[in-house]
C-alpha atoms as a PDB file:
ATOM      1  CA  UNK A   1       0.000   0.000   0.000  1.00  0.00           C
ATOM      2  CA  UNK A   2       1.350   3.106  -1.036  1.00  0.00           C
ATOM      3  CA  UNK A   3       1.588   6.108   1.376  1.00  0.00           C
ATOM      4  CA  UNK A   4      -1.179   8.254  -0.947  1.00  0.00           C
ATOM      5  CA  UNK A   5      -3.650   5.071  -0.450  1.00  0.00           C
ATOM      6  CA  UNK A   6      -2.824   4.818   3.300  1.00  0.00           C
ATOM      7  CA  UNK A   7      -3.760   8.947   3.267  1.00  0.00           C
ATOM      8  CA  UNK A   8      -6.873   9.047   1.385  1.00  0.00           C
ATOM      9  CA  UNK A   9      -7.906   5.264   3.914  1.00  0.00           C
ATOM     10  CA  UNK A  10      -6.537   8.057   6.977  1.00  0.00           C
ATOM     11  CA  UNK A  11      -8.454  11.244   5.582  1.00  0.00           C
ATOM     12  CA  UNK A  12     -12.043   8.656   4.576  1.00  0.00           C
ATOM     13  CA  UNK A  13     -11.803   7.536   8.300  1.00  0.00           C
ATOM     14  CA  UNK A  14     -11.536  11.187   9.858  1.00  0.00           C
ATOM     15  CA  UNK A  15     -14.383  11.801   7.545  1.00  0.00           C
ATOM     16  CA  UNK A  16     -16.457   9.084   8.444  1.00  0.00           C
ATOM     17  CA  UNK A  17     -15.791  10.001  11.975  1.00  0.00           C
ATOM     18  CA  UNK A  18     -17.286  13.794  11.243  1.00  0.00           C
ATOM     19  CA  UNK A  19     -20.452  12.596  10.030  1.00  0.00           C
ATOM     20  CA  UNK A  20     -21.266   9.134  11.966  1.00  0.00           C
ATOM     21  CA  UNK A  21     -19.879  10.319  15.374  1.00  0.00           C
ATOM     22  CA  UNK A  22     -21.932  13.825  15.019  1.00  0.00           C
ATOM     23  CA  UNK A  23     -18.543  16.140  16.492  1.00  0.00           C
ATOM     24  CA  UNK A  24     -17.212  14.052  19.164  1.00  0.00           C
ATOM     25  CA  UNK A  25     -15.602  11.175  16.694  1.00  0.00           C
ATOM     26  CA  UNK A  26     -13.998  13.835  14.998  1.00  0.00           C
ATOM     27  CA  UNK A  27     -12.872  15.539  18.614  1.00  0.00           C
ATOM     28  CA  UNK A  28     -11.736  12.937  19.941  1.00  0.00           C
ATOM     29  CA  UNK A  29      -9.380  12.056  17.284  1.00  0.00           C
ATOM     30  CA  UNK A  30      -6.401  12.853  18.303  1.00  0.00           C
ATOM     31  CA  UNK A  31      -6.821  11.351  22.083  1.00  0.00           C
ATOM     32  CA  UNK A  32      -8.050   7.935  20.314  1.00  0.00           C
ATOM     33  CA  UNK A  33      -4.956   7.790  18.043  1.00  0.00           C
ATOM     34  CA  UNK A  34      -2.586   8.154  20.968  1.00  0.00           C
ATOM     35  CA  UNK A  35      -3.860   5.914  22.620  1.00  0.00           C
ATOM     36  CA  UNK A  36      -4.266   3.431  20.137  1.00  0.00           C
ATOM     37  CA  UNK A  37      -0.255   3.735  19.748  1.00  0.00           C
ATOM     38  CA  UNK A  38       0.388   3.976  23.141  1.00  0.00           C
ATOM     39  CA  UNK A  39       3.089   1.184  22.657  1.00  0.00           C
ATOM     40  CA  UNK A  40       4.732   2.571  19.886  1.00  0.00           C
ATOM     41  CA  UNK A  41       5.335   5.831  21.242  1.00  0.00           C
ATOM     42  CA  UNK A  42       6.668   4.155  24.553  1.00  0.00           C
ATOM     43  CA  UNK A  43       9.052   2.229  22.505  1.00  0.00           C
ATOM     44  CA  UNK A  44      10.341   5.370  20.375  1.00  0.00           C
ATOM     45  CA  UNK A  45      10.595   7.433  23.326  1.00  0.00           C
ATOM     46  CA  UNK A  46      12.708   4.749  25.310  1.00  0.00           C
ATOM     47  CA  UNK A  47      14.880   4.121  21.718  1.00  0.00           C
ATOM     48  CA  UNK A  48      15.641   7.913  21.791  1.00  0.00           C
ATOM     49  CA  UNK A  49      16.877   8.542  25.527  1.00  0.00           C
ATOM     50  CA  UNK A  50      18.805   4.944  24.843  1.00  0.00           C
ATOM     51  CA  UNK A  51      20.197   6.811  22.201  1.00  0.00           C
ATOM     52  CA  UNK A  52      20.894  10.123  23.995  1.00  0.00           C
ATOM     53  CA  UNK A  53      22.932   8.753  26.346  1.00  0.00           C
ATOM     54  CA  UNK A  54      24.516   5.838  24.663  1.00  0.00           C
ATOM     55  CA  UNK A  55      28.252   5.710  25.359  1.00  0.00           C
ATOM     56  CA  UNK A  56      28.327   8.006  28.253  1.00  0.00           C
ATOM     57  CA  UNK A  57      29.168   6.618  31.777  1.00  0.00           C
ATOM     58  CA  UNK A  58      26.806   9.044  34.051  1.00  0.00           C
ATOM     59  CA  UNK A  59      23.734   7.799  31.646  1.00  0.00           C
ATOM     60  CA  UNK A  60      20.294   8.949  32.998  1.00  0.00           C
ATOM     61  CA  UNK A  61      22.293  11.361  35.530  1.00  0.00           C
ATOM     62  CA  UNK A  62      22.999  14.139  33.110  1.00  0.00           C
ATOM     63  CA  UNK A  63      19.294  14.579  32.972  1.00  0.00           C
ATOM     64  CA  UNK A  64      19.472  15.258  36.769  1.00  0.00           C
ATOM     65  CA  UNK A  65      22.666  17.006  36.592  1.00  0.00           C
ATOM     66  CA  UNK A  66      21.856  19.988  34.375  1.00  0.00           C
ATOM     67  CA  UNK A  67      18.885  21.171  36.131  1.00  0.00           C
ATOM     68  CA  UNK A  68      20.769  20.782  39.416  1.00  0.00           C
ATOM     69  CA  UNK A  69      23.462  22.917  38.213  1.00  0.00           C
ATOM     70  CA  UNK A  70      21.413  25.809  36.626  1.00  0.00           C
ATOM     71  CA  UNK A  71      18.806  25.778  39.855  1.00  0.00           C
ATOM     72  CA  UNK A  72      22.253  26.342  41.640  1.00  0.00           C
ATOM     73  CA  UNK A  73      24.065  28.481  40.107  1.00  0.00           C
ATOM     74  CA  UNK A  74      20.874  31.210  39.899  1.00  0.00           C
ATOM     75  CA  UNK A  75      20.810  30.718  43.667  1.00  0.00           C
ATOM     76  CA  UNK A  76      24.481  31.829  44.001  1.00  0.00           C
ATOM     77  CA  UNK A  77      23.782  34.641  41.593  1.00  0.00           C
ATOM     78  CA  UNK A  78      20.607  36.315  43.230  1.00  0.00           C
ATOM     79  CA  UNK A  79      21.563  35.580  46.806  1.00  0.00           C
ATOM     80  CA  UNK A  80      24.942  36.648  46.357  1.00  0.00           C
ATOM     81  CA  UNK A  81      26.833  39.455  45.514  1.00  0.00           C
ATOM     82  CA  UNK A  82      24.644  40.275  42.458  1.00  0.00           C
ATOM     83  CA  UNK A  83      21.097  40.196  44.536  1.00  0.00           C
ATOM     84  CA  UNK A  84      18.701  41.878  43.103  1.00  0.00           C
ATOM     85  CA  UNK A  85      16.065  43.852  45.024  1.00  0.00           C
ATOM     86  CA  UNK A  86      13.042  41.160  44.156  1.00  0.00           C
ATOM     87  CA  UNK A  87      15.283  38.430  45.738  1.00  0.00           C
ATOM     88  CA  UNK A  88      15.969  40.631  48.613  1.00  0.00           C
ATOM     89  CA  UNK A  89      12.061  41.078  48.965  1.00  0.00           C
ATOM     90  CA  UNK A  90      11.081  37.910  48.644  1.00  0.00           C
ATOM     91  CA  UNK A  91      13.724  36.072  50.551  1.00  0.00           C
ATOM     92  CA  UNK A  92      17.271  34.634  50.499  1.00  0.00           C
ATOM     93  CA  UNK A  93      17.121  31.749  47.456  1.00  0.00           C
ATOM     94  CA  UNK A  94      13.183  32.005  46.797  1.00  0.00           C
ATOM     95  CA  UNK A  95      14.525  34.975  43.076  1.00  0.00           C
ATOM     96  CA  UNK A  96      16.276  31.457  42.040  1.00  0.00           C
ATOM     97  CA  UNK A  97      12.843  29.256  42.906  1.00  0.00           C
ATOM     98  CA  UNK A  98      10.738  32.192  41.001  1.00  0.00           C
ATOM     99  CA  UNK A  99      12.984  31.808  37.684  1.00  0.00           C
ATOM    100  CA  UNK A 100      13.498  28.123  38.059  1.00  0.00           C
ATOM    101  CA  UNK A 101       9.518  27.795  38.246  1.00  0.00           C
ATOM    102  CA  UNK A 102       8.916  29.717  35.020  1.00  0.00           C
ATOM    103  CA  UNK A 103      12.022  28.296  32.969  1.00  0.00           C
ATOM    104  CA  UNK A 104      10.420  24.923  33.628  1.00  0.00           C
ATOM    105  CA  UNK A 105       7.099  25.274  31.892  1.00  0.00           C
ATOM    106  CA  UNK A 106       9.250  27.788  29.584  1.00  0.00           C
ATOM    107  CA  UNK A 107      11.818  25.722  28.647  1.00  0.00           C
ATOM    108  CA  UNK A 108       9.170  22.694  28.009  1.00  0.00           C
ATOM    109  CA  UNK A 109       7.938  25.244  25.220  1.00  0.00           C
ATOM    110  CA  UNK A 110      10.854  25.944  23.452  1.00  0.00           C
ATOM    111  CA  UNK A 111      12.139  22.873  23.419  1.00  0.00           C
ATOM    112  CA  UNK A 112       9.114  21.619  21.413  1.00  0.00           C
ATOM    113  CA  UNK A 113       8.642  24.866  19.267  1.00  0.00           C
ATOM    114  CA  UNK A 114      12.288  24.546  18.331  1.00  0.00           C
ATOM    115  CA  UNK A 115      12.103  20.986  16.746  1.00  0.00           C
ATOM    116  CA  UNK A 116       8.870  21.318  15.300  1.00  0.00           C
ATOM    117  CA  UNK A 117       9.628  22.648  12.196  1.00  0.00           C
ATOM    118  CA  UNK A 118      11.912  19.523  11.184  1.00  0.00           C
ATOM    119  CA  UNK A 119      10.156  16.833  12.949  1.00  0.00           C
ATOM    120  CA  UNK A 120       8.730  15.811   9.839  1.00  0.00           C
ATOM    121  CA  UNK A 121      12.212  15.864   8.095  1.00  0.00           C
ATOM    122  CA  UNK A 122      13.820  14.021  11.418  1.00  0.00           C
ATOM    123  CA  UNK A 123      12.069  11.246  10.216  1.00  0.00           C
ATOM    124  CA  UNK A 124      11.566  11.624   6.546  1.00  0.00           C
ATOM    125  CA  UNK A 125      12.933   7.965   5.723  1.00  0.00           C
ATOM    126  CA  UNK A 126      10.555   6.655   8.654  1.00  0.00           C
ATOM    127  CA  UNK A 127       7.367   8.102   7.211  1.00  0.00           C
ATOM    128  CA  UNK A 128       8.197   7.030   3.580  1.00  0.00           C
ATOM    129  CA  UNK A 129       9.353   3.603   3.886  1.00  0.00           C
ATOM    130  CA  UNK A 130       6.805   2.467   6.837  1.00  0.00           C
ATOM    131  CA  UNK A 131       3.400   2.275   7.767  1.00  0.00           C
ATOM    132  CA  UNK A 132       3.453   4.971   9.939  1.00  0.00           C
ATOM    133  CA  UNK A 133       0.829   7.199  11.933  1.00  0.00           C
ATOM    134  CA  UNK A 134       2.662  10.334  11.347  1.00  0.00           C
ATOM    135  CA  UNK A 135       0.418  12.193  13.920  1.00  0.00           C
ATOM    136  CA  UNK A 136       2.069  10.746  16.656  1.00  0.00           C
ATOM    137  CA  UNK A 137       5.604  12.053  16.436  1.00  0.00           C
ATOM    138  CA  UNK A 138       3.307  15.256  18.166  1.00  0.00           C
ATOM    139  CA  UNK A 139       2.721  12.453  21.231  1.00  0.00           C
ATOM    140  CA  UNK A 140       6.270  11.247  21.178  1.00  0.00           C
ATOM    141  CA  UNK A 141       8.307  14.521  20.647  1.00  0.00           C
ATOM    142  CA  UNK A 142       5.676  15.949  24.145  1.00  0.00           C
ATOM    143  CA  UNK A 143       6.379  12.634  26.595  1.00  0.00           C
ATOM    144  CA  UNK A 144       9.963  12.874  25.446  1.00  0.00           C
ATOM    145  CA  UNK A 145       9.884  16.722  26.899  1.00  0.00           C
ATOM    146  CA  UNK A 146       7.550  16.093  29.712  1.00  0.00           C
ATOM    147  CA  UNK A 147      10.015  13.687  30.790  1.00  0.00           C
ATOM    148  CA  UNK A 148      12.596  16.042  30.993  1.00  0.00           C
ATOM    149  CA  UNK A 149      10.754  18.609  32.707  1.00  0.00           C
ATOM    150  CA  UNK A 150       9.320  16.117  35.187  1.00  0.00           C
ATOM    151  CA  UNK A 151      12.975  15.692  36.419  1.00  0.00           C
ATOM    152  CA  UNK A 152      13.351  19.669  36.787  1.00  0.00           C
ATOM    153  CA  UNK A 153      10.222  19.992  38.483  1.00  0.00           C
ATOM    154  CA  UNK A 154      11.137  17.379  40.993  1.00  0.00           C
ATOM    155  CA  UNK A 155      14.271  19.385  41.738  1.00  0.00           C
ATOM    156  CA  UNK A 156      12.213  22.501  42.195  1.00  0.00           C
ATOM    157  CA  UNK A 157       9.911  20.731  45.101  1.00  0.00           C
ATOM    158  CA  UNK A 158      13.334  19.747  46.496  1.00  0.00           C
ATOM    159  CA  UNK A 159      15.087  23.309  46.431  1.00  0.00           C
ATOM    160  CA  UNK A 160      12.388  24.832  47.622  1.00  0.00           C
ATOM    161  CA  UNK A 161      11.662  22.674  50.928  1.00  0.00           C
ATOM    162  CA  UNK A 162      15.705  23.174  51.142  1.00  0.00           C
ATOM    163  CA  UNK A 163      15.639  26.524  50.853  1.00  0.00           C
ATOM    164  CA  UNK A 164      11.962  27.333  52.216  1.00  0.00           C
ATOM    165  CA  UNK A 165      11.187  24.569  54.684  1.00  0.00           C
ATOM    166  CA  UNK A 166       8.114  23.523  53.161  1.00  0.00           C
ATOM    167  CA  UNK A 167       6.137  23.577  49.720  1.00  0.00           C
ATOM    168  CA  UNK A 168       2.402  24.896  49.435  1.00  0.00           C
ATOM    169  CA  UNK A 169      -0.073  22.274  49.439  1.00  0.00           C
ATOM    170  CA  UNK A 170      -1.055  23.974  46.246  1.00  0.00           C
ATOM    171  CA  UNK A 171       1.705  22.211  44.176  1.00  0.00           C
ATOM    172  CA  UNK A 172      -0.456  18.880  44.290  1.00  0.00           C
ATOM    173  CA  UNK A 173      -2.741  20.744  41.995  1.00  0.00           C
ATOM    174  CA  UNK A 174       0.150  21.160  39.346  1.00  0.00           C
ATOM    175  CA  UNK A 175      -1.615  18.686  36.840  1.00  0.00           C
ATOM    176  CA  UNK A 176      -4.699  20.922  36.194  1.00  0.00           C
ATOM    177  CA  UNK A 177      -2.191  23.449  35.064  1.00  0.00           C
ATOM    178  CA  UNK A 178      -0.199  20.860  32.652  1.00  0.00           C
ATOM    179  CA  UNK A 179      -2.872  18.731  31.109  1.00  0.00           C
ATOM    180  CA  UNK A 180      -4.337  21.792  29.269  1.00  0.00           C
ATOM    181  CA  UNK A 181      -0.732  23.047  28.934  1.00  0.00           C
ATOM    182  CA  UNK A 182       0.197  19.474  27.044  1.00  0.00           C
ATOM    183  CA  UNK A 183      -3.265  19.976  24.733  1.00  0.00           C
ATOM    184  CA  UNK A 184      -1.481  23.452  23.870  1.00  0.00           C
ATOM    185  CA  UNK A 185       1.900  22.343  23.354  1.00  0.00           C
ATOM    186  CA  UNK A 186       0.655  19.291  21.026  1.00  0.00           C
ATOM    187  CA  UNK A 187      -1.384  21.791  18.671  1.00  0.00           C
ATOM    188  CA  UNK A 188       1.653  23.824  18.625  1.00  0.00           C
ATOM    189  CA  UNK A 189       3.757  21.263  17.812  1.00  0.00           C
ATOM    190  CA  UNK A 190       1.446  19.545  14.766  1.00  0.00           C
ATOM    191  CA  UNK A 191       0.956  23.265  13.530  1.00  0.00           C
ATOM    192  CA  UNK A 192       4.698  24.182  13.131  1.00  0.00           C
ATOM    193  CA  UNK A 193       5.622  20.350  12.066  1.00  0.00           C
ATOM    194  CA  UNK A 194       3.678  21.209   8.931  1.00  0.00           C
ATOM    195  CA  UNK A 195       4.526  24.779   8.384  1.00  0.00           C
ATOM    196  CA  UNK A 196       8.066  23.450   8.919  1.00  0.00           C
ATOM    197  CA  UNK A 197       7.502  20.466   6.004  1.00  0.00           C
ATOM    198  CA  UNK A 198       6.179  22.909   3.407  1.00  0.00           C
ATOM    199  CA  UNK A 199       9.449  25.015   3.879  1.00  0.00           C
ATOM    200  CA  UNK A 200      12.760  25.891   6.221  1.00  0.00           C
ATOM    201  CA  UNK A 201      12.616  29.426   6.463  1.00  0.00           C
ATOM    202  CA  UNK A 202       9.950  28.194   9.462  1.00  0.00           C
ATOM    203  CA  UNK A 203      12.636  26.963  11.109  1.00  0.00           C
ATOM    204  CA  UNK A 204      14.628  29.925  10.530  1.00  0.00           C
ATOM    205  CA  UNK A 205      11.985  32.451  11.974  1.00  0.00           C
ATOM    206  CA  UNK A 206      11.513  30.123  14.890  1.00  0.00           C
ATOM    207  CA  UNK A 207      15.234  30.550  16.004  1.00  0.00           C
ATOM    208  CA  UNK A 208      14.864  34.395  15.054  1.00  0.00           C
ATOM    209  CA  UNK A 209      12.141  34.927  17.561  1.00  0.00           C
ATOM    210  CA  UNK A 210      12.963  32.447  20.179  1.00  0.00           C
ATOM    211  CA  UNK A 211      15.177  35.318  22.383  1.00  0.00           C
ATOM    212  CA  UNK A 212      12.278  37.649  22.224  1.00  0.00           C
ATOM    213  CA  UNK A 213       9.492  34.955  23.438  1.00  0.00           C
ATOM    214  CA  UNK A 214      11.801  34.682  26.918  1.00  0.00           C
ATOM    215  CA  UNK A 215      11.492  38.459  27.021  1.00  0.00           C
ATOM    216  CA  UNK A 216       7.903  38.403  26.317  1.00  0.00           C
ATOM    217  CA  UNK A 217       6.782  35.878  29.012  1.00  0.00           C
ATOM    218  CA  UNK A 218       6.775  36.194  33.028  1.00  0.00           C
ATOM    219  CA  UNK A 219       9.945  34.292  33.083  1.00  0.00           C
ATOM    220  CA  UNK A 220      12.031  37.054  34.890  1.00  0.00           C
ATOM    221  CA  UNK A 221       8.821  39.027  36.349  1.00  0.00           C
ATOM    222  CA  UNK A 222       5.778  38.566  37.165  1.00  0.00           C
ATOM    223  CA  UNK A 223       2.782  39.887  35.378  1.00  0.00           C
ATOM    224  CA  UNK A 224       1.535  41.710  38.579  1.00  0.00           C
ATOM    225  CA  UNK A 225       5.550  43.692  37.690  1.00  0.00           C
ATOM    226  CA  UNK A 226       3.789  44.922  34.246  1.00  0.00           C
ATOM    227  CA  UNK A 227       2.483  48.123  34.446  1.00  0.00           C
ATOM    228  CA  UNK A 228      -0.787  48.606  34.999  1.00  0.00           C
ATOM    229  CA  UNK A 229      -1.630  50.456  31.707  1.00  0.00           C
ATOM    230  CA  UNK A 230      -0.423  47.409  29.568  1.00  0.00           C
ATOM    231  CA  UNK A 231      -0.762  44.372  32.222  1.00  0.00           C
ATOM    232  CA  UNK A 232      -4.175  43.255  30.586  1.00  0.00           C
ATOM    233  CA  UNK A 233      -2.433  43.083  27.248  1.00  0.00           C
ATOM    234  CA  UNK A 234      -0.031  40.174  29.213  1.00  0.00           C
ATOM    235  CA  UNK A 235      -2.050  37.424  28.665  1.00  0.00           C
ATOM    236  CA  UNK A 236      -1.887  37.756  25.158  1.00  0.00           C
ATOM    237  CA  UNK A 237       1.201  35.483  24.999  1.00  0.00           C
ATOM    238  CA  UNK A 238      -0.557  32.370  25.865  1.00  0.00           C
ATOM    239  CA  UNK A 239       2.719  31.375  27.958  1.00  0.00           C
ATOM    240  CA  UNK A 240       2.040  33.586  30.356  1.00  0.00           C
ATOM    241  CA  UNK A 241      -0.900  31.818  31.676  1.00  0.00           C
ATOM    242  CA  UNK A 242       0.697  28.813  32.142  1.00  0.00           C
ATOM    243  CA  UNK A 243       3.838  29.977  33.737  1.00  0.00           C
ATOM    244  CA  UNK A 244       1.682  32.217  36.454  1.00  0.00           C
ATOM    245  CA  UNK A 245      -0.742  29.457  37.385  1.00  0.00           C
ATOM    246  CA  UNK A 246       2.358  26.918  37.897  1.00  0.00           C
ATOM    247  CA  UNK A 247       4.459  29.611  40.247  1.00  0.00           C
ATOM    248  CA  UNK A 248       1.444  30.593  41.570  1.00  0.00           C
ATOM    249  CA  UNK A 249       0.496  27.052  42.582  1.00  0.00           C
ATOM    250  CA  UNK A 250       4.411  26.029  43.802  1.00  0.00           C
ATOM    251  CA  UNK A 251       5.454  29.006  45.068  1.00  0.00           C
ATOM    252  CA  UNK A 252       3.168  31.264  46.428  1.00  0.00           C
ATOM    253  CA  UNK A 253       0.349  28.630  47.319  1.00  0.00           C
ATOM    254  CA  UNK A 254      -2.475  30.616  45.773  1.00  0.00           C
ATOM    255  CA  UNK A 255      -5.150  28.679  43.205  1.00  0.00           C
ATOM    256  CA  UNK A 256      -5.558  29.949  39.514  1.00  0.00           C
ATOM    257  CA  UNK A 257      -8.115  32.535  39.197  1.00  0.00           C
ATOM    258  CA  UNK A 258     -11.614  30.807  37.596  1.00  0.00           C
ATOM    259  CA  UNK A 259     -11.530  33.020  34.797  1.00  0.00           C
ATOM    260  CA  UNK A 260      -7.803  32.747  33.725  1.00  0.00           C
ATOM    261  CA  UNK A 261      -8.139  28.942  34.141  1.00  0.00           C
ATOM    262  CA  UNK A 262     -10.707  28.976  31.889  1.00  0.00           C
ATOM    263  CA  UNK A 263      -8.970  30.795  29.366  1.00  0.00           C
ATOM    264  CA  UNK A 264      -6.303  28.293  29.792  1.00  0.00           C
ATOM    265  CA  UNK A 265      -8.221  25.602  28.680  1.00  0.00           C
ATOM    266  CA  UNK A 266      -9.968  27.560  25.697  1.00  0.00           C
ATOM    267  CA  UNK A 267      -6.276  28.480  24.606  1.00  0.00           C
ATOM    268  CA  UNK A 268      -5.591  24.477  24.841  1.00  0.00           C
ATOM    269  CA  UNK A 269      -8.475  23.531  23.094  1.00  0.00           C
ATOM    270  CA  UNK A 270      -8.460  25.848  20.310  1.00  0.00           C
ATOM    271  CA  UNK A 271      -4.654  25.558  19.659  1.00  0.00           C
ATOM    272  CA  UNK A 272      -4.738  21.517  19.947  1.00  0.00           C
ATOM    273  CA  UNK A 273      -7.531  20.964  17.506  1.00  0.00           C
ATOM    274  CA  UNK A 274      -6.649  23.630  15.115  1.00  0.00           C
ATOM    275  CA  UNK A 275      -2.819  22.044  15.021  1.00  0.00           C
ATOM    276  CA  UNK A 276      -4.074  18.611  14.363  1.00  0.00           C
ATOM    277  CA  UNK A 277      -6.552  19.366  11.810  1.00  0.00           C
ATOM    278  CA  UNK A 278      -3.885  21.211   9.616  1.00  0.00           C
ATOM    279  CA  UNK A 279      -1.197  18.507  10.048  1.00  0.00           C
ATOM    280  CA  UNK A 280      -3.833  15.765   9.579  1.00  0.00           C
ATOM    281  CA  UNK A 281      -5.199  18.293   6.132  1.00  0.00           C
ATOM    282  CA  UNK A 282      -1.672  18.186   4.843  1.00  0.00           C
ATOM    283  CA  UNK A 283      -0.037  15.081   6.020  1.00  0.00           C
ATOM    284  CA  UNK A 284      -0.136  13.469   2.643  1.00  0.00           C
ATOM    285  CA  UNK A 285       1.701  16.408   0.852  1.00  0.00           C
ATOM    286  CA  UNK A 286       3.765  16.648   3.956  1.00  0.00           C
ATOM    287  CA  UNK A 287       5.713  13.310   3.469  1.00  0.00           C
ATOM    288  CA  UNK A 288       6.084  13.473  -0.347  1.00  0.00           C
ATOM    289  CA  UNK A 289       7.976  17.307   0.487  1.00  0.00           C
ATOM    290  CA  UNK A 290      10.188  16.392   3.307  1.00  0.00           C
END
């Protein structure tokens, strides 16, 4: 079966899930398809960190190791001779917990927005030689992330009861902050993966940009630090939602406000269906491009 054939079987099924399942066969799309490859994206995602670290003699401990040493060394830096009047204010170490708590959720972004653009072409000769559903690299290139930022986060709770002495019982509500947060990331990622296929200069803008998004999100502030004037503009970059509720929840110990989680989830929602429907509209021209 030819990859056209196995397109026009993939693009008769979505259809036939639009008008037998009324909406919710065609919504749920993308949830049934992961989980119908659960196993496959298991076994990618354990081939590619086998990969990572093949040949090194630390192994799984670099992933530990580099979020250790950047937690520490903006500790040293904002409790030390180059404090800065927020770390004063809120405490000696807690400046270093503030960043640390944004950059996670942050750095989980970039991360995926970066590779987007050639995950297609990462695994050109996969898609064109196999029977593969090429919606999933979305699923596998997110639990490969979430992985990694799993391990920061659990060095976060640990520097802050270090430094703090305890950690809001707030922070056990984290995951109704990243499941809509994943559903955003994964419509970001299927959008850009086929922006990326059709040409590079994606890629090209999306390295461009990338030091202006860090400016452009609570990473370093706090949206309460914006002034007044402009602060309801703020949640304009959908980032900054996400990074407030999560410091809000493991730092400060206060819950989202109702509204703003609600217009977390509508941002998820929006971005994750729109992202799958134009990978899954283009897929077929995707793979013959890349």
């Amino acid at each position: 079966m030819t990859y056209q054939s196995r397109a026009k079987t993939s693009t008769a099924i979505m259809l036939s899930a639009r008008k037998s399942g009324a909406p919710l066969g065609w919504l749920a799309l993308p949830f049934t398809t992961g989980w119908r490859h659960r196993e496959l994206i298991r076994v990618i995602v354990q081939r590619e960190f086998a990969q990572r670290f093949r040949g090194s003699a630390l192994g799984w401990f670099w992933a530990i190791i580099s979020p250790i040493v950047m937690l520490g060394a903006y500790t040293i830096v904002f409790t030390g001779p180059f404090k800065v009047s927020a770390a004063a204010e809120a405490g000696v170490g807690h400046y270093a917990l503030f960043i640390f708590a944004a950059l996670i959720p942050f750095n989980l972004f970039t991360e995926l927005f970066a590779r987007a653009p050639n995950l297609m072409r990462e695994n050109a000769w996969f898609l064109k030689k196999t029977i593969f559903p090429s919606d999933t690299l979305g699923w596998i290139a997110l639990c490969r992330a979430l992985i990694y930022a799993g391990i920061s986060f659990a060095i976060l709770l640990a520097f802050e009861l270090a430094l703090t002495g305890k950690i809001p019982a707030t922070a056990l509500l984290a995951p109704l902050v990243i499941v809509p947060y994943c559903l955003f990331l994964l419509g970001v990622v299927w959008f850009f993966a086929a922006l990326g296929s059709l040409t590079q200069d994606v890629a090209h803008v999306v390295t461009s940009i990338m030091p202006l998004i860090i400016f452009g999100s609570p990473v370093f502030y706090s949206v309460a630090d914006v002034p007044p004037a402009i602060r309801e503009f703020a949640y304009l970059n959908p980032l900054a939602i996400y990074i407030e509720m999560t410091r809000n929840l493991v730092l400060a110990g206060v819950v989202p406000d109702f509204a703003l989680y609600g217009q977390a989830w509508l941002v998820a929602l929006v971005a994750f269906w729109v992202g799958h429907a134009v990978f899954m509209r283009y897929r077929s021209i995707l793979v013959d491009v890349v």
